[in-house]
N, C-alpha and C. Protein backbone atom coordinates (compact mmCIF):
# COMPACT_ATOMS: atom_id res chain seq x y z
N UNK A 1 24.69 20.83 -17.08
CA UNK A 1 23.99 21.95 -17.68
C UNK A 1 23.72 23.01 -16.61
N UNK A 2 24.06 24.02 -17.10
CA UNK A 2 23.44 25.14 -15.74
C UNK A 2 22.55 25.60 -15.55
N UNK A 3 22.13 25.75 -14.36
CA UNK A 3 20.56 26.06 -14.43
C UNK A 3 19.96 27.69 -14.94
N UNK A 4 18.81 27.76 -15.11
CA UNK A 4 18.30 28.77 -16.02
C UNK A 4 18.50 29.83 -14.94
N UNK A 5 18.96 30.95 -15.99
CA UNK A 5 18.74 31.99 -14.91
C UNK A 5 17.94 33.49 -16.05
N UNK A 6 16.79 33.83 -14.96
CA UNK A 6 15.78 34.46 -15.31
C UNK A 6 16.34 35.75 -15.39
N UNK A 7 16.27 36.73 -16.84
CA UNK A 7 16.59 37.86 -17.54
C UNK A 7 18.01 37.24 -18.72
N UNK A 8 18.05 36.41 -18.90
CA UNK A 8 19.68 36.10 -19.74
C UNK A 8 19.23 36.39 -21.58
N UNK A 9 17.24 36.01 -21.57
CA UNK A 9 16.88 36.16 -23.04
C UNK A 9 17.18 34.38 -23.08
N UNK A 10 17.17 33.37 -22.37
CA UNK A 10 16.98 32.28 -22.89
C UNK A 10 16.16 31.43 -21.96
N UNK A 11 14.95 30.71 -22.81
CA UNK A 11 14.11 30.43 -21.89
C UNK A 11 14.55 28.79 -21.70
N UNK A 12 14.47 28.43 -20.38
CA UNK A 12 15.19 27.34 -19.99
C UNK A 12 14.54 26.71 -18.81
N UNK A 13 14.70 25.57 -18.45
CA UNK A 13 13.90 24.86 -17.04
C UNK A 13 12.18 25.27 -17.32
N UNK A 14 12.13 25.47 -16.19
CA UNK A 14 10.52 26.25 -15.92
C UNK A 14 10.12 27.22 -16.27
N UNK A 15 11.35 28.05 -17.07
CA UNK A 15 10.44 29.62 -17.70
C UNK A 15 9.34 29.37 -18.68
N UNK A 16 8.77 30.11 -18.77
CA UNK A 16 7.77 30.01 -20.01
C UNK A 16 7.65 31.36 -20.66
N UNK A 17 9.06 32.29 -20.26
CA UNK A 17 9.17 33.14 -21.03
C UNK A 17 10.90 33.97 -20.84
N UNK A 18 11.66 34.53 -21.39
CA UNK A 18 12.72 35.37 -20.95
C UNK A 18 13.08 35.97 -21.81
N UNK A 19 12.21 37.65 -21.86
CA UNK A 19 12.33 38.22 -23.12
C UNK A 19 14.08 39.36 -22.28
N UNK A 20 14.63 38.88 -21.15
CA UNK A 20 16.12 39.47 -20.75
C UNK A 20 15.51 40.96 -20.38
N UNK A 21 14.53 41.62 -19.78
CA UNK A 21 14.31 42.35 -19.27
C UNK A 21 13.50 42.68 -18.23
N UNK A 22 13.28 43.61 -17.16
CA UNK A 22 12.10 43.64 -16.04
C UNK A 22 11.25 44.75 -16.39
N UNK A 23 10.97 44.98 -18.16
CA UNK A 23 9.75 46.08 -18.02
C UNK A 23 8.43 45.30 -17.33
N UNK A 24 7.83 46.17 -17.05
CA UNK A 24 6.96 45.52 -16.41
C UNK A 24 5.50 45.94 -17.85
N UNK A 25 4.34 44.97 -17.78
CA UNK A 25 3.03 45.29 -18.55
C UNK A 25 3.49 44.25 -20.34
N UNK A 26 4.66 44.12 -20.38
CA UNK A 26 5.07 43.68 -21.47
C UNK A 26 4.92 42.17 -21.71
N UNK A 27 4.08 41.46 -20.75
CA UNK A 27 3.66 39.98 -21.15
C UNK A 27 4.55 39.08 -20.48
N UNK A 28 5.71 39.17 -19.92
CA UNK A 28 6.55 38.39 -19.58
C UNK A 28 7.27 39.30 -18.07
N UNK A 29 6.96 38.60 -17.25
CA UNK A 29 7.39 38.90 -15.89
C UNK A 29 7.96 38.05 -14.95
N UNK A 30 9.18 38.18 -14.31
CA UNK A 30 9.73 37.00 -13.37
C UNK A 30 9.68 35.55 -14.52
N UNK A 31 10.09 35.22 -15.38
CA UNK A 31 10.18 34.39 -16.74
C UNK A 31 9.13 33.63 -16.70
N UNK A 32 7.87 34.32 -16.40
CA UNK A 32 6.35 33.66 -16.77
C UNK A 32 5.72 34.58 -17.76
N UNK A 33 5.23 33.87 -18.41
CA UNK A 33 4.23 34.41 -19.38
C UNK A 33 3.33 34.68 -18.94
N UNK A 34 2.14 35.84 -19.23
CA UNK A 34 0.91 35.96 -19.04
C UNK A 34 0.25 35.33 -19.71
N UNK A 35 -0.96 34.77 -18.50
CA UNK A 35 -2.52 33.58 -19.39
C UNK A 35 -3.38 34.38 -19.66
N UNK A 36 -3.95 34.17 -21.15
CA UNK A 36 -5.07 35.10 -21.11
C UNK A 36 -6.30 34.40 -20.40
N UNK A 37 -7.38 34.87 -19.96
CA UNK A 37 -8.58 34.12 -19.77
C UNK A 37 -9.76 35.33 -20.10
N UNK A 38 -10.72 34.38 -20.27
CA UNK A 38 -12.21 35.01 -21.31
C UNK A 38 -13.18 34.36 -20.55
N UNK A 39 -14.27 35.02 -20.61
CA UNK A 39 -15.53 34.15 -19.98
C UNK A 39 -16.24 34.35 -21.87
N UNK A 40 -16.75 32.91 -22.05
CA UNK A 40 -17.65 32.81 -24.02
C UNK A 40 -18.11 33.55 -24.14
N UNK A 41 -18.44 33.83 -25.03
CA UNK A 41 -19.54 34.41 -25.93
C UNK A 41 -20.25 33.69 -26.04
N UNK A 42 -20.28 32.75 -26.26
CA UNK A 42 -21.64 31.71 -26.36
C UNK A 42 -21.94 31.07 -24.82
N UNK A 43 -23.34 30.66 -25.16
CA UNK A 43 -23.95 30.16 -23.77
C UNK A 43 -24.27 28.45 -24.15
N UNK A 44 -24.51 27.92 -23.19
CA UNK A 44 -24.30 26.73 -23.01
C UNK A 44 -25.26 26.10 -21.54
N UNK A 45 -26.43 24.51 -22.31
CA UNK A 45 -26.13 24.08 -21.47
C UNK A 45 -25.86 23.13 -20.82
N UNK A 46 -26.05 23.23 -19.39
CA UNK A 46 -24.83 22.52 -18.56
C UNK A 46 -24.85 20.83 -18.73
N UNK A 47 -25.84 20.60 -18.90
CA UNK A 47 -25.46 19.29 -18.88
C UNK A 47 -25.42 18.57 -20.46
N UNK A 48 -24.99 19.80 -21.47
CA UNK A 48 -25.04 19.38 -23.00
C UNK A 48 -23.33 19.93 -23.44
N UNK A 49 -22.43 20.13 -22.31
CA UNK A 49 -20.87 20.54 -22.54
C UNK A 49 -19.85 19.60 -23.17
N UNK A 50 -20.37 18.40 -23.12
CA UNK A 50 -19.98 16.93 -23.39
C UNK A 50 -18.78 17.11 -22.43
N UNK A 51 -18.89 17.05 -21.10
CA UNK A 51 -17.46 16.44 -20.19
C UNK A 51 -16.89 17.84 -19.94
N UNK A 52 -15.56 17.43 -19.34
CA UNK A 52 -14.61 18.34 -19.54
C UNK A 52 -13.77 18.63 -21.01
N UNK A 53 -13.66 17.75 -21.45
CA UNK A 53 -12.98 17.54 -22.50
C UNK A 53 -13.79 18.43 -23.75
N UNK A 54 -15.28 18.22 -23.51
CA UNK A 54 -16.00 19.25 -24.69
C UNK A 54 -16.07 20.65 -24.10
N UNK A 55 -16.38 20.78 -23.05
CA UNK A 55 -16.12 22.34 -22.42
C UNK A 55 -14.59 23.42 -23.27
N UNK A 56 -13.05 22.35 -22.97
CA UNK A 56 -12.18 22.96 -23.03
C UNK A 56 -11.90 22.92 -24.81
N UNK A 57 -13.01 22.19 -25.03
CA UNK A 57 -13.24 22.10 -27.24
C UNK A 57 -13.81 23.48 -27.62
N UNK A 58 -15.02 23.63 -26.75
CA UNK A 58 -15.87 24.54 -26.73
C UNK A 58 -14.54 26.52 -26.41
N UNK A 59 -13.86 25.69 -25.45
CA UNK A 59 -12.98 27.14 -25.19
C UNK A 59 -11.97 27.39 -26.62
N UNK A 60 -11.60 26.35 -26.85
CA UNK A 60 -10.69 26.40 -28.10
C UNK A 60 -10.75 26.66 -29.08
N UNK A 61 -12.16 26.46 -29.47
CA UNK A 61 -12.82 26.88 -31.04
C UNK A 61 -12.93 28.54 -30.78
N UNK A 62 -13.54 28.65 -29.48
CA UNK A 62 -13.99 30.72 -29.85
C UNK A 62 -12.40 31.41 -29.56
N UNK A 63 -11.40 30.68 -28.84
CA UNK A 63 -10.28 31.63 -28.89
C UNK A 63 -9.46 31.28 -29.91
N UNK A 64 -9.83 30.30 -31.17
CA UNK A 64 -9.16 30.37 -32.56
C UNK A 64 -9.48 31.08 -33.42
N UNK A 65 -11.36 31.11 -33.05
CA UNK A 65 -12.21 32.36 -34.01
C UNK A 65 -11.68 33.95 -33.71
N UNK A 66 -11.31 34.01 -32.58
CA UNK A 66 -10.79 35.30 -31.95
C UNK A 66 -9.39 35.73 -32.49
N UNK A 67 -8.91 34.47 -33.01
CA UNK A 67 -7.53 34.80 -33.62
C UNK A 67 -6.57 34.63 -32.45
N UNK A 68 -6.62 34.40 -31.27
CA UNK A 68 -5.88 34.18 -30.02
C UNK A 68 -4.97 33.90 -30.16
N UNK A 69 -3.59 33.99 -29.73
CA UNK A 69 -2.42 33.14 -30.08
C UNK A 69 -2.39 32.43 -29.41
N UNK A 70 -2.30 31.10 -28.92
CA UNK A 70 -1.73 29.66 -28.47
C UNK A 70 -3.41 29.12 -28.16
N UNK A 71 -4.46 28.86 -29.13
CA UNK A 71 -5.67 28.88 -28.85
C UNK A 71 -6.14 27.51 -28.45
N UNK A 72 -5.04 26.55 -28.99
CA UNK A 72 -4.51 25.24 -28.83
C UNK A 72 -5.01 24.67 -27.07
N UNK A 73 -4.03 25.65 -26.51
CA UNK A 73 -3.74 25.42 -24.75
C UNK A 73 -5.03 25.63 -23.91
N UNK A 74 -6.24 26.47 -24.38
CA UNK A 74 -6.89 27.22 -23.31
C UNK A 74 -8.16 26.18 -22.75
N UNK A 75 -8.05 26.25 -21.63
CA UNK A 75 -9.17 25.08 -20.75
C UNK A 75 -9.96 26.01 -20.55
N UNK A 76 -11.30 25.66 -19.81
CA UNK A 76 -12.10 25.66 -19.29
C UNK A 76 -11.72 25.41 -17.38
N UNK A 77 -12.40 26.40 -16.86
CA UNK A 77 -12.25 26.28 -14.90
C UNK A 77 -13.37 25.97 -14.89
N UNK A 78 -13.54 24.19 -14.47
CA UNK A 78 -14.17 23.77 -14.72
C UNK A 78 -13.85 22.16 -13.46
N UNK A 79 -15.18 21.74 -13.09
CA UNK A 79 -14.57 21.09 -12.25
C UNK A 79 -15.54 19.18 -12.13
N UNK A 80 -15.23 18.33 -12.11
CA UNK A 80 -15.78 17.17 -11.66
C UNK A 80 -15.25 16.61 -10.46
N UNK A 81 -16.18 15.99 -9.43
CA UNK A 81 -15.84 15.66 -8.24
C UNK A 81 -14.33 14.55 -8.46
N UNK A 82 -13.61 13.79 -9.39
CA UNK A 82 -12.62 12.93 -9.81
C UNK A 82 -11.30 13.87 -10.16
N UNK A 83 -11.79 15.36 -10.96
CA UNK A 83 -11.45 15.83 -11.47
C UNK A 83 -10.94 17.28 -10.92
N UNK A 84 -10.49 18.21 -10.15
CA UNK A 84 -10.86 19.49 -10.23
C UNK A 84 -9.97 20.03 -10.93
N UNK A 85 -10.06 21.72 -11.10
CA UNK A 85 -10.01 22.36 -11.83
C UNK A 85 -8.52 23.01 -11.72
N UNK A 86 -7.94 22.72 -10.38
CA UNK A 86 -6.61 22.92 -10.09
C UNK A 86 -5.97 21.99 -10.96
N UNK A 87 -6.20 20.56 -11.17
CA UNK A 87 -5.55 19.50 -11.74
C UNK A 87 -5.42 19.14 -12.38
N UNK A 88 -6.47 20.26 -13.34
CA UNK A 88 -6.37 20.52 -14.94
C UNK A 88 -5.90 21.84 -15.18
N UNK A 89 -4.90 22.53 -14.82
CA UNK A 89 -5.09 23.65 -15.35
C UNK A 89 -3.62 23.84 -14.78
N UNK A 90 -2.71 24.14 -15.56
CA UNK A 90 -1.39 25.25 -14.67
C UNK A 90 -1.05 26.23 -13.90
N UNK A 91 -0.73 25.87 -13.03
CA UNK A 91 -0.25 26.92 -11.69
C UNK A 91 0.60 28.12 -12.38
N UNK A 92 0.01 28.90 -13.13
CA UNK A 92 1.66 29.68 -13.94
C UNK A 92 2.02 31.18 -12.55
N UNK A 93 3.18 31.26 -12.74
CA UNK A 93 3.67 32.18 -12.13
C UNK A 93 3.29 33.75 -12.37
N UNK A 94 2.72 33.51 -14.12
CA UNK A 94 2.93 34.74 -14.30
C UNK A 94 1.56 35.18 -14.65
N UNK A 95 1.01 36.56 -14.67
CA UNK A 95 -0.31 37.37 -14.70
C UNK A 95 -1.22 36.28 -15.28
N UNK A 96 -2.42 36.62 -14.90
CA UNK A 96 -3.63 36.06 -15.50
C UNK A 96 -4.40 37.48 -16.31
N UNK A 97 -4.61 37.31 -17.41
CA UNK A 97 -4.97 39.15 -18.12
C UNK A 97 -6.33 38.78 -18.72
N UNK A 98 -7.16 40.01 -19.18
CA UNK A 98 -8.27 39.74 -19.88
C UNK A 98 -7.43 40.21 -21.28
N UNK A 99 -8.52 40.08 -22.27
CA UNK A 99 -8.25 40.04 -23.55
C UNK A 99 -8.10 41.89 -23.66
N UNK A 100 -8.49 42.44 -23.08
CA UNK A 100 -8.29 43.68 -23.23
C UNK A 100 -7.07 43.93 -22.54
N UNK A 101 -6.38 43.69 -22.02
CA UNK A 101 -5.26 43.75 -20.77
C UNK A 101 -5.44 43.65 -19.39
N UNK A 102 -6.78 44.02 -19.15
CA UNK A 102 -6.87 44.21 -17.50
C UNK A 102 -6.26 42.91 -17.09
N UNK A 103 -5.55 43.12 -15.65
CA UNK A 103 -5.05 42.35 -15.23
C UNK A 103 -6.63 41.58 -13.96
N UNK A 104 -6.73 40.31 -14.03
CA UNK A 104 -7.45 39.31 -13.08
C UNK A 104 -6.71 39.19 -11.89
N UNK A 105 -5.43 38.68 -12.23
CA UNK A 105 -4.50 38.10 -11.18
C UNK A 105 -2.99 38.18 -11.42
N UNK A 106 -2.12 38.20 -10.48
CA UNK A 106 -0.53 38.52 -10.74
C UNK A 106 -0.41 37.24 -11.25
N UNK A 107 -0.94 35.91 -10.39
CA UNK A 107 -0.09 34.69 -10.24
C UNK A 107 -1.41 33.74 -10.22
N UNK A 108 -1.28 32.74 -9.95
CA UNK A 108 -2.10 31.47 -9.78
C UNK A 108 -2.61 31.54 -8.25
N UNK A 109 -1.19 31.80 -7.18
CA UNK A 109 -2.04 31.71 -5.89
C UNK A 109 -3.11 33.27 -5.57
N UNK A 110 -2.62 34.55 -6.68
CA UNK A 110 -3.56 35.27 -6.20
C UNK A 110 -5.18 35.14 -7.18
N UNK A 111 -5.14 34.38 -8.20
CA UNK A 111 -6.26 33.74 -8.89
C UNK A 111 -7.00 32.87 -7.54
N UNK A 112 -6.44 32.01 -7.23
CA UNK A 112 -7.40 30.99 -6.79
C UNK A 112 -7.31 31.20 -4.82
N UNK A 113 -7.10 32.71 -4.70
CA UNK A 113 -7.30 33.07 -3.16
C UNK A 113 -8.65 33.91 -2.91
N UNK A 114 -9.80 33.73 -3.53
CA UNK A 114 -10.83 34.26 -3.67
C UNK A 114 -10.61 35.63 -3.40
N UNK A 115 -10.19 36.46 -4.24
CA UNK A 115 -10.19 37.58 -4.66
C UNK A 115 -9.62 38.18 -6.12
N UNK A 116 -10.54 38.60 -7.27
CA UNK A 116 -9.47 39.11 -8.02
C UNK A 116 -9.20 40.55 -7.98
N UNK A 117 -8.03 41.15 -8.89
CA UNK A 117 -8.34 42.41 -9.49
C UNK A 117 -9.16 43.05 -10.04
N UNK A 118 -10.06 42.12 -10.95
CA UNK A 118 -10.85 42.62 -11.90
C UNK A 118 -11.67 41.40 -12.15
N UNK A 119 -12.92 41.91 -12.47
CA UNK A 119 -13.92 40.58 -12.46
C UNK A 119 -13.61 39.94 -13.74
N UNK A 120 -13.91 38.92 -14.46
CA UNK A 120 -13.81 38.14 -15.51
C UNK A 120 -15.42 38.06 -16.71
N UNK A 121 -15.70 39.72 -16.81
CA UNK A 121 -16.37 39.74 -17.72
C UNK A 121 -16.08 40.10 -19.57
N UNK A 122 -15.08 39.86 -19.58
CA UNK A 122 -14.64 40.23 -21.50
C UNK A 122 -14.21 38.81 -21.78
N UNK A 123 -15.51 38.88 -23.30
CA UNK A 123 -14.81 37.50 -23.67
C UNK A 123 -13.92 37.42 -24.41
N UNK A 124 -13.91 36.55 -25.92
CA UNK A 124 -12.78 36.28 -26.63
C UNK A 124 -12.78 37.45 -27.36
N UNK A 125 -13.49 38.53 -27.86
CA UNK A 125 -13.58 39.41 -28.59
C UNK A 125 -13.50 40.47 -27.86
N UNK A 126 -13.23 40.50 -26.99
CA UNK A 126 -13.00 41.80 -25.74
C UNK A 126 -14.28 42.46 -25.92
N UNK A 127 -15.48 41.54 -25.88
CA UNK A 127 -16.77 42.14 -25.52
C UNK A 127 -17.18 41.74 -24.09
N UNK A 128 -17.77 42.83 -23.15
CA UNK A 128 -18.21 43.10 -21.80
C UNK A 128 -19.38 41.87 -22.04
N UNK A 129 -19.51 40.80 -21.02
CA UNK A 129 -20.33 39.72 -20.65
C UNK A 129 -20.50 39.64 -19.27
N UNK A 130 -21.49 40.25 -18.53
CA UNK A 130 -21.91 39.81 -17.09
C UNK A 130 -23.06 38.80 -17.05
N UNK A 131 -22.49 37.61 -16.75
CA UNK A 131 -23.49 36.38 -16.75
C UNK A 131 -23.32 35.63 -15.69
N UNK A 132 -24.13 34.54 -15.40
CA UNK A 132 -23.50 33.46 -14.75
C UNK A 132 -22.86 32.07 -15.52
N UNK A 133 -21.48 31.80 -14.78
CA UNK A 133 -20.49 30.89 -15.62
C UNK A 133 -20.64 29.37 -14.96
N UNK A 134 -20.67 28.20 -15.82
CA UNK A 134 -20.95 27.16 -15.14
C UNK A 134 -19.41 26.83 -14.51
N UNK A 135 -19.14 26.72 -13.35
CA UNK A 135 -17.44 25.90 -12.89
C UNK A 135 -17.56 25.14 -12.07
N UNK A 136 -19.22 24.27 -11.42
CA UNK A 136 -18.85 22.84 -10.48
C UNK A 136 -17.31 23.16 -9.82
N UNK A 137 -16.59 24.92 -8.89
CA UNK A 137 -15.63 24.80 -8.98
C UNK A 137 -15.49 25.62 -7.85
N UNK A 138 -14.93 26.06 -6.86
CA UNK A 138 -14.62 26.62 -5.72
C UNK A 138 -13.61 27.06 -6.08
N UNK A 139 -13.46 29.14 -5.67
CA UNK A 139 -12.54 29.39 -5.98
C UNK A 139 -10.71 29.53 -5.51
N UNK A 140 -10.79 27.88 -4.58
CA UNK A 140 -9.16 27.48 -4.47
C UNK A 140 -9.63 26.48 -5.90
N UNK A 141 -10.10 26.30 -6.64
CA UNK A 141 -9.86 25.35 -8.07
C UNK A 141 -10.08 23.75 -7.74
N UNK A 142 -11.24 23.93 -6.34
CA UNK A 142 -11.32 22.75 -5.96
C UNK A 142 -12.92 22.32 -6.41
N UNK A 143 -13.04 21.24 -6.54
CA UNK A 143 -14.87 20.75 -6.88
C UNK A 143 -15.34 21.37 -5.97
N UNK A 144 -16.34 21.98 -6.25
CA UNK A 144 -17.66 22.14 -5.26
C UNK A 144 -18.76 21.04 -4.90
N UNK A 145 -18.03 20.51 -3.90
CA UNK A 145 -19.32 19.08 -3.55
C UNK A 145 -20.56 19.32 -2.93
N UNK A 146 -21.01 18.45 -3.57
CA UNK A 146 -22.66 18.89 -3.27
C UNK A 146 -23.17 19.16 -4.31
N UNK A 147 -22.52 19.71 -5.07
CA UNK A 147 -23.03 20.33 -6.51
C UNK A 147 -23.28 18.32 -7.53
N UNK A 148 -24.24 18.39 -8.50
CA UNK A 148 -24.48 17.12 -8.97
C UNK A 148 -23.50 17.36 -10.48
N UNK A 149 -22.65 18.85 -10.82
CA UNK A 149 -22.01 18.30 -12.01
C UNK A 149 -22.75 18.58 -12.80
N UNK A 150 -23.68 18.45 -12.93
CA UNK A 150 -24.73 18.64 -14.26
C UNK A 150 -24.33 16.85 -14.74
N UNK A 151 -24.40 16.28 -13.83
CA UNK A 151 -24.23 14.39 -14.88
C UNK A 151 -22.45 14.64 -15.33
N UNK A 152 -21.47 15.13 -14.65
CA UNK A 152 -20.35 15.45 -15.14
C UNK A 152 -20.19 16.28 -16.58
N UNK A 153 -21.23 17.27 -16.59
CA UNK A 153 -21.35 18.01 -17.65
C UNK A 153 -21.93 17.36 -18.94
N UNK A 154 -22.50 16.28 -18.69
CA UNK A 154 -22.69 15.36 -20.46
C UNK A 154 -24.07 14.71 -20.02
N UNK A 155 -25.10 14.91 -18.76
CA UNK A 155 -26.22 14.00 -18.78
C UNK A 155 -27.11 15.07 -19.02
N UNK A 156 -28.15 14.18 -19.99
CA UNK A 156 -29.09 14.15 -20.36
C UNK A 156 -30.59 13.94 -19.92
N UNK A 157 -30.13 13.11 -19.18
CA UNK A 157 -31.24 12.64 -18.08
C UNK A 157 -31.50 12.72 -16.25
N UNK A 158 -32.46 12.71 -16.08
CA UNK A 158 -32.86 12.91 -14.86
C UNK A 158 -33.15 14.30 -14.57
N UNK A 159 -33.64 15.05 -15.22
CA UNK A 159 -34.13 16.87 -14.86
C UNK A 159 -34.71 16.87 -13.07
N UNK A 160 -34.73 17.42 -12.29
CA UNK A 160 -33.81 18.36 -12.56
C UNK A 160 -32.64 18.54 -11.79
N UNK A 161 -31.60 18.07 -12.24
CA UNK A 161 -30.29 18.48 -11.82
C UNK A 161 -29.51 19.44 -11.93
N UNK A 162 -28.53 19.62 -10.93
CA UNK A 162 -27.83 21.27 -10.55
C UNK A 162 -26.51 20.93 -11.29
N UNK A 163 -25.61 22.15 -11.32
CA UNK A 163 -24.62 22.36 -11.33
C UNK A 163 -23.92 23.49 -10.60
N UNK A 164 -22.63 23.71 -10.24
CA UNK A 164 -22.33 24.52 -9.56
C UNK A 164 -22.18 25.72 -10.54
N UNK A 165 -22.58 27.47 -10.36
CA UNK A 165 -22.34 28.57 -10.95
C UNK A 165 -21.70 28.96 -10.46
N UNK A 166 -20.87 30.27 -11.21
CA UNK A 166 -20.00 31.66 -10.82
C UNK A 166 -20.75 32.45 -11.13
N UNK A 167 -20.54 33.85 -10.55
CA UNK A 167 -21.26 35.02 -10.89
C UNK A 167 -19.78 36.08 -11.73
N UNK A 168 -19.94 36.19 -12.98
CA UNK A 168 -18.55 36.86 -13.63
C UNK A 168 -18.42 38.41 -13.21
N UNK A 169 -19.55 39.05 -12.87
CA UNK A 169 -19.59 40.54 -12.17
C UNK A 169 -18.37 41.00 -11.16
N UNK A 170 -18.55 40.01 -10.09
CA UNK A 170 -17.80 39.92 -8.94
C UNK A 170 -16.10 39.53 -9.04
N UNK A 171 -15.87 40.01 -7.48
CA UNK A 171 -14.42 39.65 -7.77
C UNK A 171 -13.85 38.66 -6.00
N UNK A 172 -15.30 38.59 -5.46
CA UNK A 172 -14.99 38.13 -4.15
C UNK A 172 -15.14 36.44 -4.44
N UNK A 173 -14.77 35.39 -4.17
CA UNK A 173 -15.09 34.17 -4.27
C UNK A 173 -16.41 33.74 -4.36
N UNK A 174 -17.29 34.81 -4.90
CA UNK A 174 -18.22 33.83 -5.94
C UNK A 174 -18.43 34.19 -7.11
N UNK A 175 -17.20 34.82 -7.98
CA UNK A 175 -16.48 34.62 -8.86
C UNK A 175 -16.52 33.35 -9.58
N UNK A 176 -16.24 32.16 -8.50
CA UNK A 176 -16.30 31.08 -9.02
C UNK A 176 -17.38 30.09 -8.74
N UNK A 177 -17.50 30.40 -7.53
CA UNK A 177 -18.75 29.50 -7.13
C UNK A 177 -20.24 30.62 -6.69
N UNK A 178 -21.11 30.62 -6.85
CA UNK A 178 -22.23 31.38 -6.02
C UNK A 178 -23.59 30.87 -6.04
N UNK A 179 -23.40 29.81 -6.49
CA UNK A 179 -24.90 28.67 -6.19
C UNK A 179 -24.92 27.69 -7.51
N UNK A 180 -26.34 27.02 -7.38
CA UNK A 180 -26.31 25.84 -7.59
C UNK A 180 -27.60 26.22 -8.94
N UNK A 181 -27.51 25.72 -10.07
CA UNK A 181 -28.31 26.02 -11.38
C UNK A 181 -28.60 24.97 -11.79
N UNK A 182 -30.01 24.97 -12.58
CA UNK A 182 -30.84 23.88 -13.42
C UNK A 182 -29.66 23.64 -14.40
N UNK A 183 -29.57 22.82 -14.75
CA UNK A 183 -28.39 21.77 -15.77
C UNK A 183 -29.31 22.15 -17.17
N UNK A 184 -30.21 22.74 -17.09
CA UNK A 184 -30.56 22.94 -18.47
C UNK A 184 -30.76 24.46 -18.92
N UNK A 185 -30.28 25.20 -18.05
CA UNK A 185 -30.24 26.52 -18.16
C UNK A 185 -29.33 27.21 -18.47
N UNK A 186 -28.87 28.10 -19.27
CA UNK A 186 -27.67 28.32 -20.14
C UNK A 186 -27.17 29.22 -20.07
N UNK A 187 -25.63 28.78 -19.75
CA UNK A 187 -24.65 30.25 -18.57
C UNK A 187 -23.33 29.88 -19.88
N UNK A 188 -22.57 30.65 -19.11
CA UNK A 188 -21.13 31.00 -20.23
C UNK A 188 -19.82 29.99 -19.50
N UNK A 189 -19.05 29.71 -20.14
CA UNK A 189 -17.96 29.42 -19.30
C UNK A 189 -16.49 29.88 -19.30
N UNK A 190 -15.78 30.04 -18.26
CA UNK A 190 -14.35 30.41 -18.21
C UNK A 190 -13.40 29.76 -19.16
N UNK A 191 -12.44 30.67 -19.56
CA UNK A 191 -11.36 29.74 -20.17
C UNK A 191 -10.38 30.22 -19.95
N UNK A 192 -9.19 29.35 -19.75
CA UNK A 192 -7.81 29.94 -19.44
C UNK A 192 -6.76 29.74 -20.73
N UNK A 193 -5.67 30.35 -20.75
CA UNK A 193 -4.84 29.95 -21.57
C UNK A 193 -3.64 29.34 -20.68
N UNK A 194 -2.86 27.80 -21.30
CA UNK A 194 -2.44 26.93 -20.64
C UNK A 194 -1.11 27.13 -20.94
């Protein structure tokens, strides 16, 4: 079989997109698709997310209500010390966008090099949200240790426990991480499309 070659219009191997052209802004660049990502609309808290697994439930339901296309895929940056957020989530090649278009990031390594383009305040409805986001997550997509998780996002007990925050305003690496929050205090969270 021959291997894929990027602009032919057939998506093959590792593309995850080959619409056979190099406009550029049109969703598909170097045969990657653009991820959308949203910080909620709804708030949440941290130690009532049920896991990772209810966080990225929690992302899935508001970008189906949003009408999102592939609403299926989208996680939560989101992190447990077993778990991080790199190792859930795809390295994609291609843009990271807000729901309005602004571009976050070209790629994955310029996402998770603590700097973006544009801060990560529009959520699923392309409404402006400057909050703090729960991500137990450092922005290479690694756990933030030290941080207690909030009980791995699902305890109930023992007040008062932290979790690691982002500040969504910003675009310098505490973006993802910028301190440590009561587990019962109620911030927004990231979501990516996968």
């Amino acid at each position: 079989m021959p291997a894929p070659v990027c602009g032919d219009g057939v998506v093959q191997g590792d593309e995850t997109c080959d619409d056979g052209n190099a406009t550029p802004d049109d969703g598909c660049q170097e045969c990657a698709r653009d991820s959308v990502v949203f910080i909620t609309s709804e708030i949440y808290q941290g130690y009532a997310l049920e896991g990772l697994h209810g966080a990225d439930q929690r992302c899935r339901i508001l970008a189906a209500k949003a009408n999102l296309s592939r609403f299926e895929t989208f996680r939560a940056w989101l992190s447990v010390p077993a778990m991080p957020a790199a190792d859930r989530l795809l390295h994609s090649r291609g843009r990271y966008v807000l729901t309005n278009g602004l571009v976050v990031a070209q790629d994955w390594d310029e996402l998770t090099s603590g700097t973006l383009q544009n801060p990560i305040v529009v959520d699923e409805a392309s409404q402006t949200r400057e909050d703090l986001v729960w991500t137990g997550t450092l922005p290479d997509g690694q756990p933030a240790l030290g941080s207690e998780f909030c009980g791995e996002w699902k305890e109930t007990m023992g007040f008062p426990i932290l979790g690691g925050e982002g500040a969504s305003p910003v675009v310098d690496s505490r973006w993802s991480f910028f301190g440590q929050g009561d587990c019962g205090s109620e911030n927004r969270l990231y979501c990516i499309e996968q």
